[in-house]
Structure formats: structure tokens, C-alpha cells
PDB file of N, CA and C in Angstrom:
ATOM      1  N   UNK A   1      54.239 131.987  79.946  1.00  0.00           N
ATOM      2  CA  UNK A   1      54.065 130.794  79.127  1.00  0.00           C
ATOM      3  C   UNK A   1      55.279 129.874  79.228  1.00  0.00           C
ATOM      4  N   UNK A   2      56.357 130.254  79.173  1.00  0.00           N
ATOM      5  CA  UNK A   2      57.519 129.614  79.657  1.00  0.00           C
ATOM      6  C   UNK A   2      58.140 128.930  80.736  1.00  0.00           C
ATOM      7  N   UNK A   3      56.907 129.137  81.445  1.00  0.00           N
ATOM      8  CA  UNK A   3      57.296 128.208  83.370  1.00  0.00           C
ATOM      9  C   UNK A   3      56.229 127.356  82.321  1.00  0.00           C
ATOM     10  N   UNK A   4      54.727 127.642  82.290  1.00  0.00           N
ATOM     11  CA  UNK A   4      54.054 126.302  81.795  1.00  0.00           C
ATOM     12  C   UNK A   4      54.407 125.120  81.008  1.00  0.00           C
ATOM     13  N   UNK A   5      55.195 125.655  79.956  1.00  0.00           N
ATOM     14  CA  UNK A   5      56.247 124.821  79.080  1.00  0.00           C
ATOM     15  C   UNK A   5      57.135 124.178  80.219  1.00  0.00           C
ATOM     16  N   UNK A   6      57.612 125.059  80.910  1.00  0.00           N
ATOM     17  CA  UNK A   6      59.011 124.063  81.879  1.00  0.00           C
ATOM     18  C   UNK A   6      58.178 123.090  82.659  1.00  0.00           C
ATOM     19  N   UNK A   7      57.458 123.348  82.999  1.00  0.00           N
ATOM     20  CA  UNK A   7      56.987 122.410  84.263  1.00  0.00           C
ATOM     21  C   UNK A   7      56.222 121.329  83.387  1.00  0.00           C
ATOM     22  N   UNK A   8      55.556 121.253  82.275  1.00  0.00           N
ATOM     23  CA  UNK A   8      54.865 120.502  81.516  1.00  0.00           C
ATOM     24  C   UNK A   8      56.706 119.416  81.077  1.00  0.00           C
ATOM     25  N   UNK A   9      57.333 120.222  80.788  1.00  0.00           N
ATOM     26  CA  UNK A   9      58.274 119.154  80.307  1.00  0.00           C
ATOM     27  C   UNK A   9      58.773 118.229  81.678  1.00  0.00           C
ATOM     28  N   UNK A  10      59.006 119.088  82.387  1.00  0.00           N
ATOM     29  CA  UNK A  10      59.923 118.507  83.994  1.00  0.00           C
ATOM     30  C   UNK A  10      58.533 117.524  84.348  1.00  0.00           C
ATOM     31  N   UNK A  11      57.125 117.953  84.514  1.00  0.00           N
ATOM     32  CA  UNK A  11      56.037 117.022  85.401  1.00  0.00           C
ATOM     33  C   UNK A  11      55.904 115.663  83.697  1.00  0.00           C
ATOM     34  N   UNK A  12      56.310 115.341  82.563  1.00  0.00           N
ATOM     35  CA  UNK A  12      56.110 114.107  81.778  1.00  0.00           C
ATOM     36  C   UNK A  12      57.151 113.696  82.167  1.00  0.00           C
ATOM     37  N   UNK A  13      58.867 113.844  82.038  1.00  0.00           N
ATOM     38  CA  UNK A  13      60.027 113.765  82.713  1.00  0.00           C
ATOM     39  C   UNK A  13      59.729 112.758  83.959  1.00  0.00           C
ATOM     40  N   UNK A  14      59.215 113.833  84.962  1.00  0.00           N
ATOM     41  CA  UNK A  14      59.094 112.871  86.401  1.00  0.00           C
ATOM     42  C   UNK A  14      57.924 112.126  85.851  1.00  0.00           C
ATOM     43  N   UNK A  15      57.042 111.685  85.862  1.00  0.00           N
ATOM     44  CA  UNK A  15      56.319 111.371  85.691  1.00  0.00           C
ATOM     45  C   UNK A  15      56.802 109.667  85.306  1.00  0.00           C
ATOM     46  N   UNK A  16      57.011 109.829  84.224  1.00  0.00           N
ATOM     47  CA  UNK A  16      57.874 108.613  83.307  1.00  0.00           C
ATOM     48  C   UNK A  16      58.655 107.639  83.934  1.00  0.00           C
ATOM     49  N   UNK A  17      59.655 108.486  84.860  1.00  0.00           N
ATOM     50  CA  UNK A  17      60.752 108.190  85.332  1.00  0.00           C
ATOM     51  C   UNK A  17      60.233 107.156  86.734  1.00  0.00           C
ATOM     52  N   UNK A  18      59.116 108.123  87.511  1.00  0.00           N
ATOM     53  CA  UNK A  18      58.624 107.418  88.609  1.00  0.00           C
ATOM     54  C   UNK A  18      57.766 106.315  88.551  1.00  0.00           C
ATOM     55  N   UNK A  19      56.832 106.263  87.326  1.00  0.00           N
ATOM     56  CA  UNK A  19      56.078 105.039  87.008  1.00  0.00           C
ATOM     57  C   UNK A  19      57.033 104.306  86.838  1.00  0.00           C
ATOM     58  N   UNK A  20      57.997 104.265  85.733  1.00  0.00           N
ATOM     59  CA  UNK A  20      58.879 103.486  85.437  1.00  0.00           C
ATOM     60  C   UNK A  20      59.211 102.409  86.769  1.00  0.00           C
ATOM     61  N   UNK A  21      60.093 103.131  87.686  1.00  0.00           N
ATOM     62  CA  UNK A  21      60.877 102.728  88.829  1.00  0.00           C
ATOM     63  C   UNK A  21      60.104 102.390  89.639  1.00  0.00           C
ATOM     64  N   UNK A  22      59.045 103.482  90.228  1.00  0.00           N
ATOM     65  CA  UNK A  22      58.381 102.919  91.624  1.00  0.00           C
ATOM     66  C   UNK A  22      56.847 102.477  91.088  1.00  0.00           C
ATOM     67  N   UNK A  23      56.405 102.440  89.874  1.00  0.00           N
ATOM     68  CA  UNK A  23      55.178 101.752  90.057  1.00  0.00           C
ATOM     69  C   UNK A  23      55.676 100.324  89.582  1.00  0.00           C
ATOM     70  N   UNK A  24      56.201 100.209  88.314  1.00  0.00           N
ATOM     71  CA  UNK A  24      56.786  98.993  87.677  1.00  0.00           C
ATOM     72  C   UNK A  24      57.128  98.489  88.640  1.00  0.00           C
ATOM     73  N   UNK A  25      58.357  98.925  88.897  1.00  0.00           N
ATOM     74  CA  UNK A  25      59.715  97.589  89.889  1.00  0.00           C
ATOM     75  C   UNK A  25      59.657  97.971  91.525  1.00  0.00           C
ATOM     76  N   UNK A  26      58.274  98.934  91.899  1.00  0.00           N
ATOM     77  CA  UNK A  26      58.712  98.199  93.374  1.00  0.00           C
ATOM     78  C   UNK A  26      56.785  98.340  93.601  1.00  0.00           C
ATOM     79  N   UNK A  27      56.401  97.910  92.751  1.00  0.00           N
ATOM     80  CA  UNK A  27      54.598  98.119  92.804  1.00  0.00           C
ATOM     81  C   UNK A  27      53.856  98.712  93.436  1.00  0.00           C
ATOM     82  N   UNK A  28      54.114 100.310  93.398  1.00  0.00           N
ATOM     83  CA  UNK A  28      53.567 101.739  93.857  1.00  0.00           C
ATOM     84  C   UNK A  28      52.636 101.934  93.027  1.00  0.00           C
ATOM     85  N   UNK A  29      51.016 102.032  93.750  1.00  0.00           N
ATOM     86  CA  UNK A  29      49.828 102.363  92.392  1.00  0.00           C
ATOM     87  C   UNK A  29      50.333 103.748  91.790  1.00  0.00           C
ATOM     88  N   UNK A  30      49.683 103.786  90.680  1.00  0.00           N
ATOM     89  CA  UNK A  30      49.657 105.093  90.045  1.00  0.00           C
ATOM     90  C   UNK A  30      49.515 106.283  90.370  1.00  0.00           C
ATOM     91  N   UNK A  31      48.191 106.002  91.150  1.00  0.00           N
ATOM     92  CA  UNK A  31      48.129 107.531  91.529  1.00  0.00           C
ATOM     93  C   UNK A  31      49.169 108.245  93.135  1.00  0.00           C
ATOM     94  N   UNK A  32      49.424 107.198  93.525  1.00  0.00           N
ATOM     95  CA  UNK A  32      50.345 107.525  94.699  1.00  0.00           C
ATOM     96  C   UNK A  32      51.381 108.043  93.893  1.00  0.00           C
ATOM     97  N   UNK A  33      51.936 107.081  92.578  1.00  0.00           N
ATOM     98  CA  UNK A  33      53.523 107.905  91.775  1.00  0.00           C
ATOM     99  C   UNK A  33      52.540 109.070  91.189  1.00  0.00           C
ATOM    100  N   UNK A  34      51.504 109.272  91.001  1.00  0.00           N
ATOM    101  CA  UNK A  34      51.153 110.901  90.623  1.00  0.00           C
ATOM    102  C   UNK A  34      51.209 112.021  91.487  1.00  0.00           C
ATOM    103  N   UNK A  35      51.147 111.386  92.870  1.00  0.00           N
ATOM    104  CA  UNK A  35      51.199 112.401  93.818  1.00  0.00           C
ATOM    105  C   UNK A  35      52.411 113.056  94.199  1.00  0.00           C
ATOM    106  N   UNK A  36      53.350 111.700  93.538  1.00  0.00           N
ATOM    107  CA  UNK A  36      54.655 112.382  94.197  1.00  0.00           C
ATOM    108  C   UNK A  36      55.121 112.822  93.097  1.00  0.00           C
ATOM    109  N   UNK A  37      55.171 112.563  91.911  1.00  0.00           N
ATOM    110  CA  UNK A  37      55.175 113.338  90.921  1.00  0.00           C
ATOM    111  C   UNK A  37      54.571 114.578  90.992  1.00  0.00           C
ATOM    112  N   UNK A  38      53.846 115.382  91.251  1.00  0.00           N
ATOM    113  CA  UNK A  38      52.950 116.779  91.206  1.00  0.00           C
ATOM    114  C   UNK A  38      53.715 117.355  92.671  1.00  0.00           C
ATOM    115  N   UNK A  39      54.160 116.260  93.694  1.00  0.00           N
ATOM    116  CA  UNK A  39      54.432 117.191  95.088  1.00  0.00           C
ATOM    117  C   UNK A  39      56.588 117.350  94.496  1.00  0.00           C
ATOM    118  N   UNK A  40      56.348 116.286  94.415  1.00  0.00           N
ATOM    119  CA  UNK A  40      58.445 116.635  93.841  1.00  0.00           C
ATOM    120  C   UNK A  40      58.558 117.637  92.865  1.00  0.00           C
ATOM    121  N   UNK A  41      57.497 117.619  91.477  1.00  0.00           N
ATOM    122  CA  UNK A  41      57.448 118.410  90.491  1.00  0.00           C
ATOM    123  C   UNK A  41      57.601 119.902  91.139  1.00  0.00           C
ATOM    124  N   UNK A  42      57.091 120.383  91.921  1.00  0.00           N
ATOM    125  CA  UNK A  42      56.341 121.771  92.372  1.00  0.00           C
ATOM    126  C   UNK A  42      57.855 121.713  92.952  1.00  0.00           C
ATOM    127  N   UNK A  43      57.924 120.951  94.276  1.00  0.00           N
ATOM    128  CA  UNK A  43      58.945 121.614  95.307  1.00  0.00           C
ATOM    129  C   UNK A  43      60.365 121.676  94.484  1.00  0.00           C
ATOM    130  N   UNK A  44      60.820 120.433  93.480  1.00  0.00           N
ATOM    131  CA  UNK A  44      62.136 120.661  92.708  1.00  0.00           C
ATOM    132  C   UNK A  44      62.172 121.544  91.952  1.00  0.00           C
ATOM    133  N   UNK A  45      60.901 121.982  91.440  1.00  0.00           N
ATOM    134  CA  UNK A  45      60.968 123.523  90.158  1.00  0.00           C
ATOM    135  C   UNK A  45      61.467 124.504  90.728  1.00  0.00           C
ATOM    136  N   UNK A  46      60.643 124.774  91.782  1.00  0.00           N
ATOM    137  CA  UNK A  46      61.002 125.961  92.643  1.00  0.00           C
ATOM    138  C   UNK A  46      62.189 126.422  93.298  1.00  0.00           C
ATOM    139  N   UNK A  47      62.608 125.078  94.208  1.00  0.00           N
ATOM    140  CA  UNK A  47      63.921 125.300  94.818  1.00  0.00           C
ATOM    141  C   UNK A  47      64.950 124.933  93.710  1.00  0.00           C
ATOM    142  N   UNK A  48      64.913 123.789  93.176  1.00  0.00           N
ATOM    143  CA  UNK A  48      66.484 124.013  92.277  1.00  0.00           C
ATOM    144  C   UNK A  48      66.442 124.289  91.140  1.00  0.00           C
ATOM    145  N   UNK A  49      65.889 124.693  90.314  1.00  0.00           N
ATOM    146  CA  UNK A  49      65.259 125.328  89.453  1.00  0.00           C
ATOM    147  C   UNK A  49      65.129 126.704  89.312  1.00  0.00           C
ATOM    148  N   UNK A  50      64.417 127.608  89.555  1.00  0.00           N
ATOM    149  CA  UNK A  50      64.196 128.743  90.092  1.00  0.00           C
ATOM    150  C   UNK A  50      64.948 129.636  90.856  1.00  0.00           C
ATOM    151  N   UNK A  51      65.108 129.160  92.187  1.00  0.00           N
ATOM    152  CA  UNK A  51      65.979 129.440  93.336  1.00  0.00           C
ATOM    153  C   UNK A  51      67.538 129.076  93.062  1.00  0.00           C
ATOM    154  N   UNK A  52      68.010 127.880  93.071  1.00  0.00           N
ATOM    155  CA  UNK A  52      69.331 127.604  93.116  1.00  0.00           C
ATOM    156  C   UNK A  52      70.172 127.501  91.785  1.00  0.00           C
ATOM    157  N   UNK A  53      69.525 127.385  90.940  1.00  0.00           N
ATOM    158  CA  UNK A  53      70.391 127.160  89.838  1.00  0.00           C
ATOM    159  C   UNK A  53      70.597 128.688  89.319  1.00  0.00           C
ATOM    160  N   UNK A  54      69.865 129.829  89.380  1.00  0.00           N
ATOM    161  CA  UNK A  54      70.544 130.966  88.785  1.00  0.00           C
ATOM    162  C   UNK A  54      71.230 131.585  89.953  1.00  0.00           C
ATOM    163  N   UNK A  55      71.577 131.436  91.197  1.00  0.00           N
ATOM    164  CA  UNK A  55      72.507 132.025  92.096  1.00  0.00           C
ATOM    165  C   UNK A  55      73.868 130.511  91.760  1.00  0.00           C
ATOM    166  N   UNK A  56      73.886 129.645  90.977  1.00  0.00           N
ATOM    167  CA  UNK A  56      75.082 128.880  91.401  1.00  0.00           C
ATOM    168  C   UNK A  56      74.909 128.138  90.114  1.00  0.00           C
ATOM    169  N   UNK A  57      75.186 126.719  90.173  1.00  0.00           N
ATOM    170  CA  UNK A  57      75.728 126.691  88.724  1.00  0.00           C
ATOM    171  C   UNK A  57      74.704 125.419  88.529  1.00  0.00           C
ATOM    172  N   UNK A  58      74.684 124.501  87.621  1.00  0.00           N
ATOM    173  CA  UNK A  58      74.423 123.244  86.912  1.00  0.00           C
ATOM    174  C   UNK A  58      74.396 122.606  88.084  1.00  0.00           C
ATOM    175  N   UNK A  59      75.662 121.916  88.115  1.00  0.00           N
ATOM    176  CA  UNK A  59      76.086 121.103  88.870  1.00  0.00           C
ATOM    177  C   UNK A  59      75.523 120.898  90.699  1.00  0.00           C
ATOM    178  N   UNK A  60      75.542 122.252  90.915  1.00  0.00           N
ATOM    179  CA  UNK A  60      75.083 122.289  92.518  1.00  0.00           C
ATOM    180  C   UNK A  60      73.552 122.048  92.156  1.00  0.00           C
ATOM    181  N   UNK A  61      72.860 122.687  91.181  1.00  0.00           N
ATOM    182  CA  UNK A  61      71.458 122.887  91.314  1.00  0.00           C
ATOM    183  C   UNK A  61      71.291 121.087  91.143  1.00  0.00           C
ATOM    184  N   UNK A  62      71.561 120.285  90.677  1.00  0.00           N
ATOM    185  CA  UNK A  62      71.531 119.125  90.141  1.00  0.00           C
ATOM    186  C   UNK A  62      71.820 118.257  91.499  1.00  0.00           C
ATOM    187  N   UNK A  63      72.529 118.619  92.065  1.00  0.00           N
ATOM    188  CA  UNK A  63      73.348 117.725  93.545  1.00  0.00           C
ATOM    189  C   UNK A  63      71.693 118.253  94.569  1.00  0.00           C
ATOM    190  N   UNK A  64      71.372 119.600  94.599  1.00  0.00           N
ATOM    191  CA  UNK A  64      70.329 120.090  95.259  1.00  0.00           C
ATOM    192  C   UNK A  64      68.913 118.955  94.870  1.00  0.00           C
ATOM    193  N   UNK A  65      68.489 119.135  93.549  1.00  0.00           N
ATOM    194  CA  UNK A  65      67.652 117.978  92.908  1.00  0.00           C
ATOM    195  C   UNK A  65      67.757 116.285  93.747  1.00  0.00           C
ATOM    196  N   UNK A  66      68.842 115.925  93.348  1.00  0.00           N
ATOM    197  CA  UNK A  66      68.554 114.504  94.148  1.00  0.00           C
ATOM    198  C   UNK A  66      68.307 114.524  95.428  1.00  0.00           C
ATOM    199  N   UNK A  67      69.028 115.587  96.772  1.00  0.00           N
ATOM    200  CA  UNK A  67      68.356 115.366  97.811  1.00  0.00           C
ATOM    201  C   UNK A  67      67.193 115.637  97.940  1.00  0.00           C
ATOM    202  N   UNK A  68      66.566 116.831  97.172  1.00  0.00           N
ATOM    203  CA  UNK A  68      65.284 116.987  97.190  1.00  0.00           C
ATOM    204  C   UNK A  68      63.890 115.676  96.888  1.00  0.00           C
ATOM    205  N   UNK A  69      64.561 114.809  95.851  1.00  0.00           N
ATOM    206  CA  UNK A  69      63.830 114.283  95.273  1.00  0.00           C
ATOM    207  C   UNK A  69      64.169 112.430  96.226  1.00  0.00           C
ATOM    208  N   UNK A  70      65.466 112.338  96.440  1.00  0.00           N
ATOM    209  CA  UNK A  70      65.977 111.344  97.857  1.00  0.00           C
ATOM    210  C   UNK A  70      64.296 111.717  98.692  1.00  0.00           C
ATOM    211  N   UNK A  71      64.338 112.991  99.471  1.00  0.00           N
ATOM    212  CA  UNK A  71      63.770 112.993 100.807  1.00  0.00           C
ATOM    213  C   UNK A  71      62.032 113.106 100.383  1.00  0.00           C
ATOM    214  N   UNK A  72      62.109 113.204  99.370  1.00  0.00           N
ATOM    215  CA  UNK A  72      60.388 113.266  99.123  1.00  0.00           C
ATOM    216  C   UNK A  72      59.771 111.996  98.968  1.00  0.00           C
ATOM    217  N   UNK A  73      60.504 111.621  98.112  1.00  0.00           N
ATOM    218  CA  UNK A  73      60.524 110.303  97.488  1.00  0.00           C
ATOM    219  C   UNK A  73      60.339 108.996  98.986  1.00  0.00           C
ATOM    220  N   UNK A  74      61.234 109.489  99.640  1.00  0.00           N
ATOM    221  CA  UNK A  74      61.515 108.817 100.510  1.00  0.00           C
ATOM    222  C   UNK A  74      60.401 108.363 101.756  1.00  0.00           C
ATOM    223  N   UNK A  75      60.078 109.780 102.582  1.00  0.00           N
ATOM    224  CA  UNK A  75      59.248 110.208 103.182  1.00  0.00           C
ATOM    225  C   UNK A  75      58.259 110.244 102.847  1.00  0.00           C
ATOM    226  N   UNK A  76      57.551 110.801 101.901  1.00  0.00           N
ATOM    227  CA  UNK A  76      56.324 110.609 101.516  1.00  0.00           C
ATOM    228  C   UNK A  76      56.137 109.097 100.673  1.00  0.00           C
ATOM    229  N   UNK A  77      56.847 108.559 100.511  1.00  0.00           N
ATOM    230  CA  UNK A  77      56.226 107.048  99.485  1.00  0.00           C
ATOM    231  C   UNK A  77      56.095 106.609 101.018  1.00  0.00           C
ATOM    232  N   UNK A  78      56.915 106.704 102.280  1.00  0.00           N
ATOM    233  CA  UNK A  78      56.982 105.983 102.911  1.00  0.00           C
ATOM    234  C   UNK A  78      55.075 106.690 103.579  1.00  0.00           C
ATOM    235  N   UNK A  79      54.885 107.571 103.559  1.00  0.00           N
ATOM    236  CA  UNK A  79      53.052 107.740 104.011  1.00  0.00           C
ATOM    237  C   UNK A  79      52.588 107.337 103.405  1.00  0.00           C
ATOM    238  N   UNK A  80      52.940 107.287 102.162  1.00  0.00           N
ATOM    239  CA  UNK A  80      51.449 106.667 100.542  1.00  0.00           C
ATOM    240  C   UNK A  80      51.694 105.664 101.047  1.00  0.00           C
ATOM    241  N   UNK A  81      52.502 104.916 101.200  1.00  0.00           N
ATOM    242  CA  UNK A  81      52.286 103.091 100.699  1.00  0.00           C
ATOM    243  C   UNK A  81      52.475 102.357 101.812  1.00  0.00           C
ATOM    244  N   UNK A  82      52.961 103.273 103.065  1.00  0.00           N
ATOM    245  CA  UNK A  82      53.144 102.048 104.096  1.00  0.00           C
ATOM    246  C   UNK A  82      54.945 101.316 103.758  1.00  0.00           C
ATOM    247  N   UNK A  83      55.330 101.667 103.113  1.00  0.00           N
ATOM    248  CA  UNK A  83      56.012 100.484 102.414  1.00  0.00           C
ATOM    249  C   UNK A  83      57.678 100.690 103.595  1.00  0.00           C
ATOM    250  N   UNK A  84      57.968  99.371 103.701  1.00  0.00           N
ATOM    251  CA  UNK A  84      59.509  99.665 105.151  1.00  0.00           C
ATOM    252  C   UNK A  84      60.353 100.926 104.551  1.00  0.00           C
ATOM    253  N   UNK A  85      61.154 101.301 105.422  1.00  0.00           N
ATOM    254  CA  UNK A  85      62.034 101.918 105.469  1.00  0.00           C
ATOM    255  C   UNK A  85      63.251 102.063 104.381  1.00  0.00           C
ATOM    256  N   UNK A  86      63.687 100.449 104.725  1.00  0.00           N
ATOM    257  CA  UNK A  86      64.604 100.212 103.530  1.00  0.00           C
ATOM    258  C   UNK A  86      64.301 100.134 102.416  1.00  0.00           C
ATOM    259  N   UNK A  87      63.121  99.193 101.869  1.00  0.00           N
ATOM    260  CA  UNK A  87      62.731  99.538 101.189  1.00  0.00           C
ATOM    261  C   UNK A  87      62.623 100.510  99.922  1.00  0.00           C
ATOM    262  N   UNK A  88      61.758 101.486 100.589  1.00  0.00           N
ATOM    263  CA  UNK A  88      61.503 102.796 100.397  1.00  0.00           C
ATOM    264  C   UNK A  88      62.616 103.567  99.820  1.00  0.00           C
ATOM    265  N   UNK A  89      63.968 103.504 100.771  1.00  0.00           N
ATOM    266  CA  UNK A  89      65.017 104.238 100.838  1.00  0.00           C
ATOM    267  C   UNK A  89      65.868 103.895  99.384  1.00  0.00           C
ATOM    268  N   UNK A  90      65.582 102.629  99.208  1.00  0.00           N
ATOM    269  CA  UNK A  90      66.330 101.833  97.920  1.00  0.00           C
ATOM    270  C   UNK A  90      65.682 101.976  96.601  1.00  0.00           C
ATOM    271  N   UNK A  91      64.181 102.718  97.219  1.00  0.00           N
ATOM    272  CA  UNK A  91      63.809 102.998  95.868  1.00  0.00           C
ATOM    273  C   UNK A  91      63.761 104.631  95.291  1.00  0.00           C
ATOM    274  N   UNK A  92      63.695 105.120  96.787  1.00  0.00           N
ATOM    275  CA  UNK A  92      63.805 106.465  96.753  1.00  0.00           C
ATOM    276  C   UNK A  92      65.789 106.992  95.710  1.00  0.00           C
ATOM    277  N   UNK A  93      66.510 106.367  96.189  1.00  0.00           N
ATOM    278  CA  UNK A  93      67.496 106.351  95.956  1.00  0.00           C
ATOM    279  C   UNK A  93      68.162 106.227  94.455  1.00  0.00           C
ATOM    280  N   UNK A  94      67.352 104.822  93.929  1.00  0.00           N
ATOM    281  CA  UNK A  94      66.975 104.651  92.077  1.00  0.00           C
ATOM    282  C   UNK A  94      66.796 105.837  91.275  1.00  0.00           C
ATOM    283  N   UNK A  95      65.393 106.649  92.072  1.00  0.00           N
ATOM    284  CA  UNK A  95      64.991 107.413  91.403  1.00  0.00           C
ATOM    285  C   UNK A  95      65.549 108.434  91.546  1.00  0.00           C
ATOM    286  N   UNK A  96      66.143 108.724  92.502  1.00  0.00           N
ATOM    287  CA  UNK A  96      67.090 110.074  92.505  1.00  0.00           C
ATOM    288  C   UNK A  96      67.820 110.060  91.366  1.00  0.00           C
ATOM    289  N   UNK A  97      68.948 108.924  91.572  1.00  0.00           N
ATOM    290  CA  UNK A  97      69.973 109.172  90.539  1.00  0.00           C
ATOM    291  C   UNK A  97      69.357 108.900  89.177  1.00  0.00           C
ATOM    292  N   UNK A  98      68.195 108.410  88.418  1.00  0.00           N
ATOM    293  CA  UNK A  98      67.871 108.497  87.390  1.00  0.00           C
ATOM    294  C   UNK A  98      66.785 110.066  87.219  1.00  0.00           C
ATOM    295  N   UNK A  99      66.465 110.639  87.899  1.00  0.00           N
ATOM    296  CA  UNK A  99      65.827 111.875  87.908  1.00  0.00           C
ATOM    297  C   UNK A  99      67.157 113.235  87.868  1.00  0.00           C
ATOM    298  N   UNK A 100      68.052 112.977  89.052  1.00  0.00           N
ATOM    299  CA  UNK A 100      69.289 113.934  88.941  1.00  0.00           C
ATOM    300  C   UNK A 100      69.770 114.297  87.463  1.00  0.00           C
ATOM    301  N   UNK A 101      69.830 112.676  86.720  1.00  0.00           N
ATOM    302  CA  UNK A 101      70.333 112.341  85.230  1.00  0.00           C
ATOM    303  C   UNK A 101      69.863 113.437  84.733  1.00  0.00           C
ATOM    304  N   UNK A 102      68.178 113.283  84.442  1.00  0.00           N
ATOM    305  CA  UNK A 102      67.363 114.358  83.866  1.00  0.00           C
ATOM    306  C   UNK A 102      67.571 115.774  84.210  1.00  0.00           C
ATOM    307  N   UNK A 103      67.552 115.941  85.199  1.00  0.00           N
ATOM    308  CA  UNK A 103      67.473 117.425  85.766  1.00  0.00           C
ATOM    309  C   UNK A 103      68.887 118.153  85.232  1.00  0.00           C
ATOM    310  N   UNK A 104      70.285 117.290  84.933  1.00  0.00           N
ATOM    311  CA  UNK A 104      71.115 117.619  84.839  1.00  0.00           C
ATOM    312  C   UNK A 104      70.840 118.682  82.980  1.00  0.00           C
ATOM    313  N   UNK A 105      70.089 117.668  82.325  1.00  0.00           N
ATOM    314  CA  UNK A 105      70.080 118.391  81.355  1.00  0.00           C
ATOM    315  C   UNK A 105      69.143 119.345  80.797  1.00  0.00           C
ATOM    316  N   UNK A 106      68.148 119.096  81.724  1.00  0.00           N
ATOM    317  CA  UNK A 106      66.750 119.884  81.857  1.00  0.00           C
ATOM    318  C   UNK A 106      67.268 121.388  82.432  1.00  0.00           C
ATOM    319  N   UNK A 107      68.579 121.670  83.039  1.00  0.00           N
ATOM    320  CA  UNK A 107      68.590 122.524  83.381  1.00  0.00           C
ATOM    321  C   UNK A 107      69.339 123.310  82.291  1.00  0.00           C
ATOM    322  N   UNK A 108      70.049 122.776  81.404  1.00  0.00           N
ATOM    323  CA  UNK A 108      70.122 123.814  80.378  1.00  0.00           C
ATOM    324  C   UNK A 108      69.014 124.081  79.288  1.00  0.00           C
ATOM    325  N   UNK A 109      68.118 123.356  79.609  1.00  0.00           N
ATOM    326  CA  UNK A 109      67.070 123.987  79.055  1.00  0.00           C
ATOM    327  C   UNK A 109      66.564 125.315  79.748  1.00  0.00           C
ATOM    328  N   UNK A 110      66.306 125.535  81.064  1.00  0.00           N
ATOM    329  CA  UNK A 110      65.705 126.351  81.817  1.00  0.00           C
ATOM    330  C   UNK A 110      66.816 127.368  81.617  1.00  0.00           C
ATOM    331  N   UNK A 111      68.207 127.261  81.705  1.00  0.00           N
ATOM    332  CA  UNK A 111      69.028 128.079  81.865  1.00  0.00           C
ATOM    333  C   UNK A 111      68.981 128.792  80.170  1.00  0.00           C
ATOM    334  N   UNK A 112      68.563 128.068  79.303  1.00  0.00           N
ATOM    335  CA  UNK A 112      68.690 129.253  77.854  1.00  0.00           C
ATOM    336  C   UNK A 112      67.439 129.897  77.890  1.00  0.00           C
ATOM    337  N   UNK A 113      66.163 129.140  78.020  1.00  0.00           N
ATOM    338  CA  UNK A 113      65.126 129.981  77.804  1.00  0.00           C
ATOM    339  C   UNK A 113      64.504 130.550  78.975  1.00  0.00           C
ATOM    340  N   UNK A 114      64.522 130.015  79.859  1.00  0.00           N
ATOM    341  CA  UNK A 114      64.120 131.179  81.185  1.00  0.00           C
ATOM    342  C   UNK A 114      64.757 132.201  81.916  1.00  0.00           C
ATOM    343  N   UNK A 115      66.211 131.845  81.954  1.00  0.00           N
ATOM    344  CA  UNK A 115      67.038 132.651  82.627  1.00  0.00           C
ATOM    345  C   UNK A 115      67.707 133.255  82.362  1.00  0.00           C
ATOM    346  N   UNK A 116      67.767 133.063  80.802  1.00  0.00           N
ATOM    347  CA  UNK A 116      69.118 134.101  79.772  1.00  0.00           C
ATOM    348  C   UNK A 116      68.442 135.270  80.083  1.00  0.00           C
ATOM    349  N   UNK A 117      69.522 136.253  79.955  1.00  0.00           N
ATOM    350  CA  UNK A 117      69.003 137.658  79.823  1.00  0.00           C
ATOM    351  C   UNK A 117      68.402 138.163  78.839  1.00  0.00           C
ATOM    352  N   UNK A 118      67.198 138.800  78.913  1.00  0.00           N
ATOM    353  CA  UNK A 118      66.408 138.792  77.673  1.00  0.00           C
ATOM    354  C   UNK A 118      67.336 140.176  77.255  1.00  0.00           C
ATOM    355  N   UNK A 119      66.945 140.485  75.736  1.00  0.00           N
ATOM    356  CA  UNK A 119      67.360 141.724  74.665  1.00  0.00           C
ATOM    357  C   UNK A 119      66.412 142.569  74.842  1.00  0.00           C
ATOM    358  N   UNK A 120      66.743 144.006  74.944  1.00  0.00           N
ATOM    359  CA  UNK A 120      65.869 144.832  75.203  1.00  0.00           C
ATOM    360  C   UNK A 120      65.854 146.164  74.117  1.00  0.00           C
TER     361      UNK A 120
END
């Protein structure tokens, strides 16, 4: 029940963040920012989330997050929408560092209730 909770908070989080930036201010339809929302959601839970943040600390798992979310963002808006290079890259880039923001503190969420050592 506790990944469903995490990922429900992390997928409104992204969610928010990407309408905000790439549907608002660089006019990405919706459901393209849903796609990359549900494909970033999945791959950032897993790898920095899951994977990197309990072998290392906050900080790295958080630095891990923006490239993750840089190259998705990036690459895939650039298949959804057609949209140039630069472009793309300038928006991919927005959203990193306002998603990193999040993740930075989202991860002490994950780190008290998912990863503390439970009492036995």
C-alpha cells in the first residue's frame, strides 16, 4: 500500500509540474504531458527512488532524478510533438530543475516511510 501512496503522490507532483511548464508555456497537449508523466513517473520511481536513493544519499538520488527526467523529457517530447531540438531541450531543462526541486523533498518522504527499517 505504500508504493501506491508513493507513486500516487510523485504521478499528481509530476503531473502538475508538467502541465504547468510544458502544456501551459510551451503548448504540449495534455495527453502527450500524460504520457510523459506515467513514462518519467514509472522510470524515476524505480531508478532513483527505489534503486539509488537507499544505496546513496538525497542528494545523488536527486542529481540522478533530473538527468532522468532532462533525457525523457527531452527525447520523448521530442517523438510526441515533433517539437525542434532546442526547443524541446529548453523545456526539457525547466522541468528538470523544477521536478529535481520536488523530488528533493519527496525523497524524505520515501526515505521515512518506505525505507526506514521497520520494528520487529
Amino acid at each position: 500500500m505504500g508504493h501506491v501512496k508513493a507513486l500516487s503522490i510523485k504521478g499528481i507532483m509530476t503531473l502538475v509540474v508538467l502541465y504547468v511548464i510544458l502544456s501551459l508555456g510551451f503548448g504540449i497537449s495534455f495527453i502527450n504531458t500524460l504520457i510523459l508523466t506515467i513514462v518519467l513517473g514509472a522510470a524515476s520511481y524505480v531508478l532513483g527512488d527505489l534503486y539509488i536513493l537507499p544505496k546513496t544519499n538525497n542528494i545523488t538520488a536527486t542529481m540522478a532524478d533530473f538527468g532522468v527526467t532532462f533525457l525523457i523529457i527531452w527525447l520523448l517530447g521530442i517523438a510526441l510533438t515533433g517539437m525542434e531540438l532546442g526547443t524541446m531541450a529548453g523545456a526539457a531543462a525547466i522541468t528538470a530543475v523544477v521536478i529535481a526541486l520536488g523530488e528533493y523533498f519527496f525523497h524524505f518522504y520515501i526515505s521515512k516511510k518506505l525505507l526506514a527499517p521497520t520494528k520487529d
